[in-house]
C-alpha atoms as a PDB file:
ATOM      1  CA  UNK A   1      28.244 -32.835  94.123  1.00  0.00           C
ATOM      2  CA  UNK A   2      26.112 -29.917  93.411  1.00  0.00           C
ATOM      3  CA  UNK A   3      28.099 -28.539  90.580  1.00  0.00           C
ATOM      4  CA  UNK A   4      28.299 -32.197  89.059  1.00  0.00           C
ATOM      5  CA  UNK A   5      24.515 -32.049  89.385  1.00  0.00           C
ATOM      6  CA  UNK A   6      23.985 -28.311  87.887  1.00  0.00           C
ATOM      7  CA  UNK A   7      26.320 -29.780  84.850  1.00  0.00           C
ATOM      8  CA  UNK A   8      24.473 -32.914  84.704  1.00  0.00           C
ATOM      9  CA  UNK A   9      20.788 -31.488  84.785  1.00  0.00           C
ATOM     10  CA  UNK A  10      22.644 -28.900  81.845  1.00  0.00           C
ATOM     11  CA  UNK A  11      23.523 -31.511  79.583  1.00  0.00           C
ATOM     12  CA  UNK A  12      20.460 -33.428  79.887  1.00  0.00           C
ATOM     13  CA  UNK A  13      18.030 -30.650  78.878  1.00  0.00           C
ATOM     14  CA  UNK A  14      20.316 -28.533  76.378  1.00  0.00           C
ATOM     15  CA  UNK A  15      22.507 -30.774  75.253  1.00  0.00           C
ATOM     16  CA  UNK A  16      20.874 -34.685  75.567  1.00  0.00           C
ATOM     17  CA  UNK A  17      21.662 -35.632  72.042  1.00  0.00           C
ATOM     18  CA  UNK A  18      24.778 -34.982  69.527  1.00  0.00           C
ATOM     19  CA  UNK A  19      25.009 -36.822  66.608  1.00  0.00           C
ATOM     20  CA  UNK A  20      24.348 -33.942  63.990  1.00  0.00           C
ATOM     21  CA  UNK A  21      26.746 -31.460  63.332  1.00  0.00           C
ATOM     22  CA  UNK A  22      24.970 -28.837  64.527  1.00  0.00           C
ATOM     23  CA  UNK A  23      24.128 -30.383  67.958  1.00  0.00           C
ATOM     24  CA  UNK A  24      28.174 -31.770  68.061  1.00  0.00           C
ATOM     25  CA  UNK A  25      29.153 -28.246  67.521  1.00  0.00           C
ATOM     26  CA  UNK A  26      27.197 -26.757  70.023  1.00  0.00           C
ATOM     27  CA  UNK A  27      28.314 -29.231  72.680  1.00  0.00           C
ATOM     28  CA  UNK A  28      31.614 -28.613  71.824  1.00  0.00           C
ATOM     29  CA  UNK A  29      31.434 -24.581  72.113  1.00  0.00           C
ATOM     30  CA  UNK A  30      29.826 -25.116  76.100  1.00  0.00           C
ATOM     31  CA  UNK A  31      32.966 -28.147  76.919  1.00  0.00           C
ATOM     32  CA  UNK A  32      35.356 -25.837  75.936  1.00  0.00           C
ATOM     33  CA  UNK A  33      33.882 -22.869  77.783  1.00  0.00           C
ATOM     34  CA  UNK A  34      33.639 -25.553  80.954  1.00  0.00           C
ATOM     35  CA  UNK A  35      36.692 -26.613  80.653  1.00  0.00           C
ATOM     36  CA  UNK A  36      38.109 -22.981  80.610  1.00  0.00           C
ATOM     37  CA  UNK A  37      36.505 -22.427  83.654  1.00  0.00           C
ATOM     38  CA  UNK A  38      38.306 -25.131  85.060  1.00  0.00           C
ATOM     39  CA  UNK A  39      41.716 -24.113  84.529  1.00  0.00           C
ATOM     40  CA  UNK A  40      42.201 -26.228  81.498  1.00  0.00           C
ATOM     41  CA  UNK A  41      43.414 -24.738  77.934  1.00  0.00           C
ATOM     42  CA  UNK A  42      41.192 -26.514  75.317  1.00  0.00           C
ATOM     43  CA  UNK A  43      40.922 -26.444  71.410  1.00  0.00           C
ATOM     44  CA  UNK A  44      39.273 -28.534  68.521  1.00  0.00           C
ATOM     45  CA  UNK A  45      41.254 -30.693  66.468  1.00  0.00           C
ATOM     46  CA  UNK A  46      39.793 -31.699  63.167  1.00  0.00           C
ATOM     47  CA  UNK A  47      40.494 -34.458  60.553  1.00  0.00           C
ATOM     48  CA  UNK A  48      39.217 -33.830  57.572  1.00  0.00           C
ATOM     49  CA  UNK A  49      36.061 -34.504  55.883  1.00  0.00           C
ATOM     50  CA  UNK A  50      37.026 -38.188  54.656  1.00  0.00           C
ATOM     51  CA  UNK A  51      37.028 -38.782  59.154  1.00  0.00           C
ATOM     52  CA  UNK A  52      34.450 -36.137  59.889  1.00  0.00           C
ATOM     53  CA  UNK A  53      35.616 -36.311  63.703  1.00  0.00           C
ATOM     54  CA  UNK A  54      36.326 -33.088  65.704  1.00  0.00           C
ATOM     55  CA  UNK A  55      37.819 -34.015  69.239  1.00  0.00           C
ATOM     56  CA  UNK A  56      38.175 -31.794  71.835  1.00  0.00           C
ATOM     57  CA  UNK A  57      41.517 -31.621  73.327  1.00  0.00           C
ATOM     58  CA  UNK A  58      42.212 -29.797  76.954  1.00  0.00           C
ATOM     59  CA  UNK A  59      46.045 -29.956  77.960  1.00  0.00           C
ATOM     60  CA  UNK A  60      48.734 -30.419  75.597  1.00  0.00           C
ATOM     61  CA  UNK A  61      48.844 -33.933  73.661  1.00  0.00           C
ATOM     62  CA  UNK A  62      52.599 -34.202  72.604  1.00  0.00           C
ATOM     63  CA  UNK A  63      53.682 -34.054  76.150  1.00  0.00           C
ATOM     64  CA  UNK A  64      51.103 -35.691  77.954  1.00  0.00           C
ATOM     65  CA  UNK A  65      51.707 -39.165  79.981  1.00  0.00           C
ATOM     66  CA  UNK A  66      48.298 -39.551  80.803  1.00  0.00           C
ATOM     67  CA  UNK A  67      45.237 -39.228  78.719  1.00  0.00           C
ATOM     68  CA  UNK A  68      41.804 -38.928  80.288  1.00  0.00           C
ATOM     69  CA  UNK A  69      39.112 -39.598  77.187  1.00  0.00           C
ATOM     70  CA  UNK A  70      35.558 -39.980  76.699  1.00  0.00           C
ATOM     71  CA  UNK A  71      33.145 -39.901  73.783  1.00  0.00           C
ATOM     72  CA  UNK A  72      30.882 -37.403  73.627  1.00  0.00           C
ATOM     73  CA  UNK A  73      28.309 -38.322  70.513  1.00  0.00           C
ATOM     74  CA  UNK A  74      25.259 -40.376  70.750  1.00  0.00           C
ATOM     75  CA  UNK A  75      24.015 -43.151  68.742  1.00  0.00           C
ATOM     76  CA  UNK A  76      20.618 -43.625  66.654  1.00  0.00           C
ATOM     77  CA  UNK A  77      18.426 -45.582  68.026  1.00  0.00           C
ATOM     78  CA  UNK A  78      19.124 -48.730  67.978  1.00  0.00           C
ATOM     79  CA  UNK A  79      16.197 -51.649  66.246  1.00  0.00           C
ATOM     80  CA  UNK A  80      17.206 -53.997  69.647  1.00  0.00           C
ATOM     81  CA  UNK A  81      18.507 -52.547  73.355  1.00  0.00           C
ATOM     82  CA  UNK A  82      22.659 -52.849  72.680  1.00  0.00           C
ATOM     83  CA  UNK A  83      23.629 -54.982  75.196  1.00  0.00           C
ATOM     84  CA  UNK A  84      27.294 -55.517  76.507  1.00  0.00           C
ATOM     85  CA  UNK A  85      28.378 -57.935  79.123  1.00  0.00           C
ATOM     86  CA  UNK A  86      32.502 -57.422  79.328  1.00  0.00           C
ATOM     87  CA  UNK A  87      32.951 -59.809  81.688  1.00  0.00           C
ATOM     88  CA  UNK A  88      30.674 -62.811  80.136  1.00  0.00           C
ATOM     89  CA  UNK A  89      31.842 -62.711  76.264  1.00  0.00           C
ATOM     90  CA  UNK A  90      30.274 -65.798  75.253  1.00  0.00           C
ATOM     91  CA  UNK A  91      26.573 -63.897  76.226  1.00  0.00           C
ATOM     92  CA  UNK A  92      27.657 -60.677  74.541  1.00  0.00           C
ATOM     93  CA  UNK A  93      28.345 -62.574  71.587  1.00  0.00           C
ATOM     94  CA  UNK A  94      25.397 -64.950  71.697  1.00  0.00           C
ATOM     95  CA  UNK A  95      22.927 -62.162  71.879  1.00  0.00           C
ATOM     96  CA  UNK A  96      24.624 -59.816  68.815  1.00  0.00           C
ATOM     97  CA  UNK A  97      24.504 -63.092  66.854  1.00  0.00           C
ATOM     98  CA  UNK A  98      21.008 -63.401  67.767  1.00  0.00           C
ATOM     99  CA  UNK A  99      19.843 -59.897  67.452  1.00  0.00           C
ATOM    100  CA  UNK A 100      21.413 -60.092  63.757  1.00  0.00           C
ATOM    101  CA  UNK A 101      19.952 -63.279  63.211  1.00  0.00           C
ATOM    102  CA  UNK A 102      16.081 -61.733  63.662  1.00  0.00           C
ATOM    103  CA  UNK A 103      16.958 -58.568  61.949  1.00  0.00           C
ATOM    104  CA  UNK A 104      17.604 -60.621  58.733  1.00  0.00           C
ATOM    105  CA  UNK A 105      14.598 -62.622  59.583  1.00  0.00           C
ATOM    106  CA  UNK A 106      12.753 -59.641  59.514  1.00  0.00           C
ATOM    107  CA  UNK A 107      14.019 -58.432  56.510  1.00  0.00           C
ATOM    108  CA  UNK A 108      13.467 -62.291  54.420  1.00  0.00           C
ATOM    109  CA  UNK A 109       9.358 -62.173  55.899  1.00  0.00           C
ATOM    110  CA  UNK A 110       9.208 -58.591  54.921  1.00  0.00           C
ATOM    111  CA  UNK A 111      10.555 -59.422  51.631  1.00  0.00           C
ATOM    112  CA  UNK A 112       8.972 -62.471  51.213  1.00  0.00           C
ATOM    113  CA  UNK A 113       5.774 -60.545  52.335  1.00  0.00           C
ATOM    114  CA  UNK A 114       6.030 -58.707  49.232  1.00  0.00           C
ATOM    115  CA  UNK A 115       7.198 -60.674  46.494  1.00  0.00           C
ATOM    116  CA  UNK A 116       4.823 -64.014  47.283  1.00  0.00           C
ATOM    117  CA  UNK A 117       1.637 -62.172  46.424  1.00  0.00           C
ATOM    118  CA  UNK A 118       3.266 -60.679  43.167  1.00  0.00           C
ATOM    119  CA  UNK A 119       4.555 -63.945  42.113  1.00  0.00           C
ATOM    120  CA  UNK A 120       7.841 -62.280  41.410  1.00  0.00           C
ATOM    121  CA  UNK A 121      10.274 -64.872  42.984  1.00  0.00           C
ATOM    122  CA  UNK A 122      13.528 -63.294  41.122  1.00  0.00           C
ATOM    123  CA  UNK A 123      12.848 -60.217  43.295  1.00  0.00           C
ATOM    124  CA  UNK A 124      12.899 -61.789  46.510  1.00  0.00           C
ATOM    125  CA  UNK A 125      16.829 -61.993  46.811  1.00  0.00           C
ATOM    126  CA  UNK A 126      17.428 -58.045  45.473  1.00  0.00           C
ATOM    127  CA  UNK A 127      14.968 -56.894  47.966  1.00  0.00           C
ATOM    128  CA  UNK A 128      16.022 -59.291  50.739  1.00  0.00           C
ATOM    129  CA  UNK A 129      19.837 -57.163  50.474  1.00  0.00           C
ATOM    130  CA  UNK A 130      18.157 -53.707  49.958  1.00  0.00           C
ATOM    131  CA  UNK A 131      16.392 -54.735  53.264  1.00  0.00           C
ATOM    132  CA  UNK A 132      18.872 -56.035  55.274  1.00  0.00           C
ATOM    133  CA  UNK A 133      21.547 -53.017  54.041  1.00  0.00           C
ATOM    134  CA  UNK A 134      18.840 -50.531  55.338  1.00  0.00           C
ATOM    135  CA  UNK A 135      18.378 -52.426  58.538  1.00  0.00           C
ATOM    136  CA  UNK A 136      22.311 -51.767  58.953  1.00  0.00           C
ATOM    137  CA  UNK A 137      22.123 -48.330  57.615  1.00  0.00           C
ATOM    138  CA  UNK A 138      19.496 -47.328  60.075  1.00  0.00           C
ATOM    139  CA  UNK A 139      21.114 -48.533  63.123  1.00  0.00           C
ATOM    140  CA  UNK A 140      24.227 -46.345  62.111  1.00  0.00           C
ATOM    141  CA  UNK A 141      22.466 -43.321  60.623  1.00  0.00           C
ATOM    142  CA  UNK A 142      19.095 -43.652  61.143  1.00  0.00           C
ATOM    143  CA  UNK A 143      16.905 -41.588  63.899  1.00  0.00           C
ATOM    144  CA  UNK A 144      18.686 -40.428  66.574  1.00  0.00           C
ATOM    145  CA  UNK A 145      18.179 -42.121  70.173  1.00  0.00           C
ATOM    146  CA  UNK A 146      16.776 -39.561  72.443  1.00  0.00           C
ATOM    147  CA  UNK A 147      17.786 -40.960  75.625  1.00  0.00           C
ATOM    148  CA  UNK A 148      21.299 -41.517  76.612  1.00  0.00           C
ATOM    149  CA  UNK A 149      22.403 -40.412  80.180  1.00  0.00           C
ATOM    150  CA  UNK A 150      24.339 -43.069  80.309  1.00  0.00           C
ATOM    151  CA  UNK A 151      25.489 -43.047  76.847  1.00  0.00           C
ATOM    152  CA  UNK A 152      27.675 -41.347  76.779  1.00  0.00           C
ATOM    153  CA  UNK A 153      26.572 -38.232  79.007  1.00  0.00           C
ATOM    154  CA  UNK A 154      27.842 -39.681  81.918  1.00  0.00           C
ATOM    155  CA  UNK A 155      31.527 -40.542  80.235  1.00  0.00           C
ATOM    156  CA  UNK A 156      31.370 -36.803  79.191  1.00  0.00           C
ATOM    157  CA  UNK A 157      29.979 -35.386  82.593  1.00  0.00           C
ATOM    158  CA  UNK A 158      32.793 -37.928  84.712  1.00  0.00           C
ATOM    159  CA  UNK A 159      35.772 -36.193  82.363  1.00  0.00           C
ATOM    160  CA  UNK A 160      33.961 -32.464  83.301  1.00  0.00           C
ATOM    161  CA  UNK A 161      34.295 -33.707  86.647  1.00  0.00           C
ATOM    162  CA  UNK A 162      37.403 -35.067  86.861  1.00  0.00           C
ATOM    163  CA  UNK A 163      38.746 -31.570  85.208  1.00  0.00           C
ATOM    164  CA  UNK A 164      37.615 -29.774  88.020  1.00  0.00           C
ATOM    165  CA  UNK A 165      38.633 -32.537  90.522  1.00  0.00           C
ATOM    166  CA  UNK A 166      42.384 -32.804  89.305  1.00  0.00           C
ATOM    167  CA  UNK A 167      43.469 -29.237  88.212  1.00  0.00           C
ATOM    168  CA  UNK A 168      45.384 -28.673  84.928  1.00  0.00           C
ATOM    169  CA  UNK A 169      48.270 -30.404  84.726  1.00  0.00           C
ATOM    170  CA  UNK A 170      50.547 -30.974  81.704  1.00  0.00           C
ATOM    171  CA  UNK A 171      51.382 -34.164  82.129  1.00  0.00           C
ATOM    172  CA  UNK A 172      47.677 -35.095  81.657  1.00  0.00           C
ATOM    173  CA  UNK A 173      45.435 -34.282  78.669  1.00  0.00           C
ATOM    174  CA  UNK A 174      41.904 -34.543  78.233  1.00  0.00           C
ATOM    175  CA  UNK A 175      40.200 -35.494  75.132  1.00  0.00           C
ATOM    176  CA  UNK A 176      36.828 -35.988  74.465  1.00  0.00           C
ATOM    177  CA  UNK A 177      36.505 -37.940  71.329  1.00  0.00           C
ATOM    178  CA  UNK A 178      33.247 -37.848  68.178  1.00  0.00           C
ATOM    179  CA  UNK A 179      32.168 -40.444  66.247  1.00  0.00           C
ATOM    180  CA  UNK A 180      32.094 -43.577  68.552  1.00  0.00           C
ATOM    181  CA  UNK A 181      29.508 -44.695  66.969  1.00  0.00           C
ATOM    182  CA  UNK A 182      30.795 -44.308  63.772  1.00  0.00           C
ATOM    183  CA  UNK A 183      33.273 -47.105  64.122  1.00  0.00           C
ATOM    184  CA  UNK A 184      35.521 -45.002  66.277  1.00  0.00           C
ATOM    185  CA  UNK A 185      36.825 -42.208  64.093  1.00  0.00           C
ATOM    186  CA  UNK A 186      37.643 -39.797  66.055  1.00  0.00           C
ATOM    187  CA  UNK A 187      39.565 -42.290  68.265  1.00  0.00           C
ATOM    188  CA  UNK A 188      41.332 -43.547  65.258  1.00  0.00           C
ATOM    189  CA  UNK A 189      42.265 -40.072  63.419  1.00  0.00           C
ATOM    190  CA  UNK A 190      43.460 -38.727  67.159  1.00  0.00           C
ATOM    191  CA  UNK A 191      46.116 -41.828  67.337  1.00  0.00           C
ATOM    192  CA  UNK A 192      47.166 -40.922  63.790  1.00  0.00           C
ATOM    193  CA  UNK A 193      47.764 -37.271  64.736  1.00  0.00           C
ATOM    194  CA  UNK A 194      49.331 -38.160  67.554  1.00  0.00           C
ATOM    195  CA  UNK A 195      51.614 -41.717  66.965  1.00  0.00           C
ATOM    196  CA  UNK A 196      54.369 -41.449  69.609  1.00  0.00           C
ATOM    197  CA  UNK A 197      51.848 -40.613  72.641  1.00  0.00           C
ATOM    198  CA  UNK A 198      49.321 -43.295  71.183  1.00  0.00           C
ATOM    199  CA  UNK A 199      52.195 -45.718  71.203  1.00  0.00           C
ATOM    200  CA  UNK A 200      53.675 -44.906  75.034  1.00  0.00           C
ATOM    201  CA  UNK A 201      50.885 -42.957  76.946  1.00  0.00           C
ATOM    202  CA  UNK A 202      48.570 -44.360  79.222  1.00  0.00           C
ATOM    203  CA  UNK A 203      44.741 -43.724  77.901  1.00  0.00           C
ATOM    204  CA  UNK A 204      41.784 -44.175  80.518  1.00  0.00           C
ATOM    205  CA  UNK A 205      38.400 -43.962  78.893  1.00  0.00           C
ATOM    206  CA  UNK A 206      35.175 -43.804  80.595  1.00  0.00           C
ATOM    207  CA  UNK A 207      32.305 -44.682  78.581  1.00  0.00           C
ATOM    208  CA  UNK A 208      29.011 -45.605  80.314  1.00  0.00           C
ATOM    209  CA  UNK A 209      29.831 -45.110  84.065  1.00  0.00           C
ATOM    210  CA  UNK A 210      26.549 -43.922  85.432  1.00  0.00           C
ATOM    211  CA  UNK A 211      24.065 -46.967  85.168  1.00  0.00           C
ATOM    212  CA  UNK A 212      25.591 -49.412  88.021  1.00  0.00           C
ATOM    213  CA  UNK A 213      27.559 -50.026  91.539  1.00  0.00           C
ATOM    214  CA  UNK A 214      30.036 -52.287  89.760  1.00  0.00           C
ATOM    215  CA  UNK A 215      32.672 -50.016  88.372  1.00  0.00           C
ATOM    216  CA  UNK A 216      34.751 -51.895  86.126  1.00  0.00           C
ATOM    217  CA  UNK A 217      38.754 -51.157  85.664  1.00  0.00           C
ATOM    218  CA  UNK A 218      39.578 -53.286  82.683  1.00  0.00           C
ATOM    219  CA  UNK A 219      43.563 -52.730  81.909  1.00  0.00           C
ATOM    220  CA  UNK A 220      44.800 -54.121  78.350  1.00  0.00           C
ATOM    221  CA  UNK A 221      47.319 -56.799  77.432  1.00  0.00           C
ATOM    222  CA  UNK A 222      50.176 -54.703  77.449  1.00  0.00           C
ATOM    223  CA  UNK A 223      49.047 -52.115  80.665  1.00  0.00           C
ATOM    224  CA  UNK A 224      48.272 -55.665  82.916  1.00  0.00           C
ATOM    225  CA  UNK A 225      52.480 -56.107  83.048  1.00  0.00           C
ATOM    226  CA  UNK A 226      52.445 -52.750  84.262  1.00  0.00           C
ATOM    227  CA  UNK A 227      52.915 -53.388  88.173  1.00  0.00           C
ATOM    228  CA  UNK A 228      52.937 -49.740  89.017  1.00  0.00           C
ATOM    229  CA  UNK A 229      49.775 -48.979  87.224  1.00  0.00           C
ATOM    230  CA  UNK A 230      47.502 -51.992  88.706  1.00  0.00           C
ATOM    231  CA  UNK A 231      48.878 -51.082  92.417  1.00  0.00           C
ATOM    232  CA  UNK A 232      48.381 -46.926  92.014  1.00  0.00           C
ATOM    233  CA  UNK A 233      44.518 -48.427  90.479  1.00  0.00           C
ATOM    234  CA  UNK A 234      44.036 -50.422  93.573  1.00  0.00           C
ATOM    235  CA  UNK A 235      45.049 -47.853  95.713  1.00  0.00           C
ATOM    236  CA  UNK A 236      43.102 -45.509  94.480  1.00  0.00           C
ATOM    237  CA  UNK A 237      39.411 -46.963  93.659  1.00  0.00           C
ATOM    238  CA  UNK A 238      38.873 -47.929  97.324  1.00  0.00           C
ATOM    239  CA  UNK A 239      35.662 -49.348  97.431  1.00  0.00           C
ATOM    240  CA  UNK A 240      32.277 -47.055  99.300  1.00  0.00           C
ATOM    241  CA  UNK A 241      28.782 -48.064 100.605  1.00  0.00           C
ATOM    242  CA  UNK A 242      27.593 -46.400  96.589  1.00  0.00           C
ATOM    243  CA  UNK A 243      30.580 -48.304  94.818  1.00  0.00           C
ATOM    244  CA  UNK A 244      32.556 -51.224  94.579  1.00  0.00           C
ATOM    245  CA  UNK A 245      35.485 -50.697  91.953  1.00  0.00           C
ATOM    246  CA  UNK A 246      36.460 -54.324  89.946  1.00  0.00           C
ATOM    247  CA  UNK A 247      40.340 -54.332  88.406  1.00  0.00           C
ATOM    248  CA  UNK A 248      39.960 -56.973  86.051  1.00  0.00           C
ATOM    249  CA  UNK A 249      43.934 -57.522  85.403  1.00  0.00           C
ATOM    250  CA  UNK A 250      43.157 -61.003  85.299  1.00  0.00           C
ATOM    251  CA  UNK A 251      40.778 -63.204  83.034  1.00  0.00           C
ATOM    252  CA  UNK A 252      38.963 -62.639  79.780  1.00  0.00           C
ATOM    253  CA  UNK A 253      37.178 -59.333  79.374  1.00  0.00           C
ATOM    254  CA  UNK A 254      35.585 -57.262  76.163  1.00  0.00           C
ATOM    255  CA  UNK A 255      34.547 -53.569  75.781  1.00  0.00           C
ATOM    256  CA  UNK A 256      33.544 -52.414  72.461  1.00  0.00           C
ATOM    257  CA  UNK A 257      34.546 -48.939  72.919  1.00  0.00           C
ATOM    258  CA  UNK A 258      37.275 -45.982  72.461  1.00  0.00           C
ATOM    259  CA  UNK A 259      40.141 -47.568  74.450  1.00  0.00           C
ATOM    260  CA  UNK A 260      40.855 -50.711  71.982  1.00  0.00           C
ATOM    261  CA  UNK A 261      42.158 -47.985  69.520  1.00  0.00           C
ATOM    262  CA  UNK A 262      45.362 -47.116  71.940  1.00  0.00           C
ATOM    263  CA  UNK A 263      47.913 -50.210  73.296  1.00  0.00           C
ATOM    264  CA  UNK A 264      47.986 -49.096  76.711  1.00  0.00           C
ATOM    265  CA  UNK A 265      44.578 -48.162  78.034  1.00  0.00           C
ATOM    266  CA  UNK A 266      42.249 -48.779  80.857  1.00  0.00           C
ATOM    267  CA  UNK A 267      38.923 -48.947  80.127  1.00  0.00           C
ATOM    268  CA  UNK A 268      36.347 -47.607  82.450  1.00  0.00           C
ATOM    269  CA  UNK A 269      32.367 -48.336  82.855  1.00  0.00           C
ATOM    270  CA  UNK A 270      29.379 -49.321  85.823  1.00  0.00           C
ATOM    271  CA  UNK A 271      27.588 -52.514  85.714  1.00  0.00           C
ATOM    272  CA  UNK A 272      25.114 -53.770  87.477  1.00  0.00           C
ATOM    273  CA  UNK A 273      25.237 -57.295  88.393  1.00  0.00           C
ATOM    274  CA  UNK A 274      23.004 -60.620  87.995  1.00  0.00           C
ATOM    275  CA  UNK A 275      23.875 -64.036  89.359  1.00  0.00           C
ATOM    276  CA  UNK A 276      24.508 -66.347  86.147  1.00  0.00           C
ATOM    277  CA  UNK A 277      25.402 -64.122  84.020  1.00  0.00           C
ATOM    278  CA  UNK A 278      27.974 -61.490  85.397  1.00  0.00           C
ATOM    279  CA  UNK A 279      28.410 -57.372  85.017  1.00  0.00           C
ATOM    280  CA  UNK A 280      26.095 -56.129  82.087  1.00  0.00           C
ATOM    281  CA  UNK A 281      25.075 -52.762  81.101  1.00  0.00           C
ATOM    282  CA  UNK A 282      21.823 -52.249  80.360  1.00  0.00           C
ATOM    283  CA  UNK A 283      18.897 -49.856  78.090  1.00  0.00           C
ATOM    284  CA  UNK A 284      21.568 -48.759  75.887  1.00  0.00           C
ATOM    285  CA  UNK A 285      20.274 -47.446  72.954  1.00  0.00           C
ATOM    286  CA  UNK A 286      16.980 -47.232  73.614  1.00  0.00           C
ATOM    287  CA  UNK A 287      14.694 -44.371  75.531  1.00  0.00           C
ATOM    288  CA  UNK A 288      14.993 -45.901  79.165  1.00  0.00           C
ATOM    289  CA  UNK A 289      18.742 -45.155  78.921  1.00  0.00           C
ATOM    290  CA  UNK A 290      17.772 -42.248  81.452  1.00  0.00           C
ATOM    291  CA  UNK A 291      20.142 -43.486  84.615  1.00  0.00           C
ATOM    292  CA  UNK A 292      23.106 -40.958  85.328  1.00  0.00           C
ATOM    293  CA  UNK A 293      24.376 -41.428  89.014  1.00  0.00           C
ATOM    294  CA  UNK A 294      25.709 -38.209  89.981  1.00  0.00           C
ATOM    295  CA  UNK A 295      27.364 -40.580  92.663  1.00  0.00           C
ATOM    296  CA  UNK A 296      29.282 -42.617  90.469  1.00  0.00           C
ATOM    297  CA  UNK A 297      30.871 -39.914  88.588  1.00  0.00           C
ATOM    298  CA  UNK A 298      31.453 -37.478  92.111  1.00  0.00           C
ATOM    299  CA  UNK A 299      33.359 -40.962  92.908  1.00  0.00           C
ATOM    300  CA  UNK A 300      35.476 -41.548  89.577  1.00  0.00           C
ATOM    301  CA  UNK A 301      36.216 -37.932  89.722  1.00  0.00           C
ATOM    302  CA  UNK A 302      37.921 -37.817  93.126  1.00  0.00           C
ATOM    303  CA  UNK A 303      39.768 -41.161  92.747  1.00  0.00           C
ATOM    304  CA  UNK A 304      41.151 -39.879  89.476  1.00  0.00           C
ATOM    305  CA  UNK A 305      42.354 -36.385  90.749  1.00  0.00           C
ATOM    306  CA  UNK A 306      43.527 -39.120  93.659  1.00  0.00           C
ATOM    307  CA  UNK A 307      45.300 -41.954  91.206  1.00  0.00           C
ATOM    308  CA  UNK A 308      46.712 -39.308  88.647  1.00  0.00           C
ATOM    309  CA  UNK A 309      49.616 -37.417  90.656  1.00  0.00           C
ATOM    310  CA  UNK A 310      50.427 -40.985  92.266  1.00  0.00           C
ATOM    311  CA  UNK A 311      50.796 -42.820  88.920  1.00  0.00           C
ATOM    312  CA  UNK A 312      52.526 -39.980  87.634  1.00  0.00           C
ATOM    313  CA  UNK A 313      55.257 -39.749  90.613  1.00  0.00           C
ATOM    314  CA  UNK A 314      55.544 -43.482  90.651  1.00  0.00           C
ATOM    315  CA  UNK A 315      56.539 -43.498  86.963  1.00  0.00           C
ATOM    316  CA  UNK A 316      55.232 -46.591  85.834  1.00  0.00           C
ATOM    317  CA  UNK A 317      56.541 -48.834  83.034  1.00  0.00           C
ATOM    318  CA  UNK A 318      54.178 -47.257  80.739  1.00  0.00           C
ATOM    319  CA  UNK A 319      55.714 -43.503  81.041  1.00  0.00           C
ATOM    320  CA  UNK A 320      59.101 -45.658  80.491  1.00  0.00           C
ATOM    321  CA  UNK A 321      60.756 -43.963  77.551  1.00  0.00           C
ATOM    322  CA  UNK A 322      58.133 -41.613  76.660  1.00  0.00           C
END
């Protein structure tokens, strides 16, 4: 707990936003010394300037069974808080419907504002567009959020810890992934690299694990017929006092995040609870995204260096072939 805490308090004061490539470089120099420390072999992979991704990549990726990912660059900030509810989809959707819906209200008035008093009505649809485009522009590339400990920081710190917690071994690789936020690039130019272990490995992502008690183990379509997988999961999230672990292997669920790029995955995130409405994450992408429980990620850490030599052993059907 107190080196988890040393790292955490680290990455919140040196390192508490990367989006430029400055700040994603320096990040990247201080992983790969951590995860040097920890036993673990690490290098950069780049993709070219069309992606613009550099992942960082600890183990070896062609002979890995078991990928352990998380993305380590932050988002601008965002006009309205980003909120995700994977277990309610109907709400998620409702509200991203919604929030477009005022931003291009915002963007007619604005317009409208401008236009009405020069009697210019054949400007009002041109400037309408610029406005909305700009809208959308900023809330991929505009100012960078300042706050997010639990976007992604605590993804990154969970994979730092779960290095340390499981030892190097080379049937597991760690990556930690850029450009989530740009439509996941560096997701999607790492499964290009990398076909035949993005076709038959299994890929756990954490992404926003330290703002909850409700830790969320959402398998995919294709890892839920995986009966070795689901049991080695149960067995290995028990649940504490500090955490109760969900596997949703049942049911409709959504996460917008790294995982969906890979056919066998299990994504990974904390929720927090509220009768009516279900598991939701909340603050994200906004300044009072400041909550990183060192708790949550001392707890994914040790039931990952728990579940990984069991799954591994067991051979489940998704190490089948590979």
């Amino acid at each position: 707990m107190e080196n988890i805490q040393r790292l955490k308090t680290y990455l919140l004061t040196v390192h508490p936003v990367r989006k430029s490539p400055a700040q994603k470089r320096e990040l990247r120099a201080w992983l790969m010394g951590e995860l040097r420390r920890s036993g673990w072999r690490a290098q950069e992979e780049t993709y070219g300037k069309f992606n613009g991704s550099v992942n960082v990549v600890a183990g070896d990726p062609d002979r890995a069974r078991v990928f352990l990912c998380a993305h380590y660059d932050t988002a601008a900030r965002s006009p309205v808080p980003n909120f995700v509810s994977p277990t309610n989809i109907l709400a998620h959707a409702l509200y991203h419907i919604t929030a477009a819906a005022a931003l291009a209200a915002a963007a007619f008035l604005l317009a409208l504002a401008v236009c009405f008093p020069l009697n210019l009505p054949e400007l009002m649809l041109p400037l309408f567009l610029v406005l909305a485009l700009a809208a959308l522009w900023a809330a991929a590339f505009g100012p960078a959020n300042r706050s997010n400990a639990n976007s992604n920081t605590s993804g990154v710190l969970a994979l730092l810890a779960a290095a340390k917690a499981a030892s190097y071994d080379k049937r597991v690789c760690l990556v930690f992934l850029d450009n989530n936020a740009r439509g996941l690039l560096g997701a999607a130019a790492f499964r290009k690299k990398h076909p035949d272990r993005a076709e038959k490995a299994l890929f756990i992502n954490l992404d926003c694990v330290g703002d909850g008690q409700h830790l969320l183990l959402m398998p995919s379509k294709l890892s839920r017929w995986d009966g070795a997988l689901l049991e080695d999961l149960e067995q290995s999230f028990p649940d504490t006092e500090q955490v109760h672990p969900h596997l949703l292997a049942k049911g409709l669920h959504y996460y917008p995040s790294d995982h969906r790029r890979f056919k066998r995955n299990v994504a990974v995130c904390a929720c927090r609870r509220l009768e009516g409405l279900g598991y939701y994450i909340p603050r994200l992408g906004t300044r009072r995204d400041t909550v990183l429980e060192v708790s949550n990620v001392s707890y994914i850490a040790q039931c990952l260096a728990g579940f990984l030599p069991r799954y591994l052993e067991d051979g489940g059907e998704t190490n089948k072939g590979s």
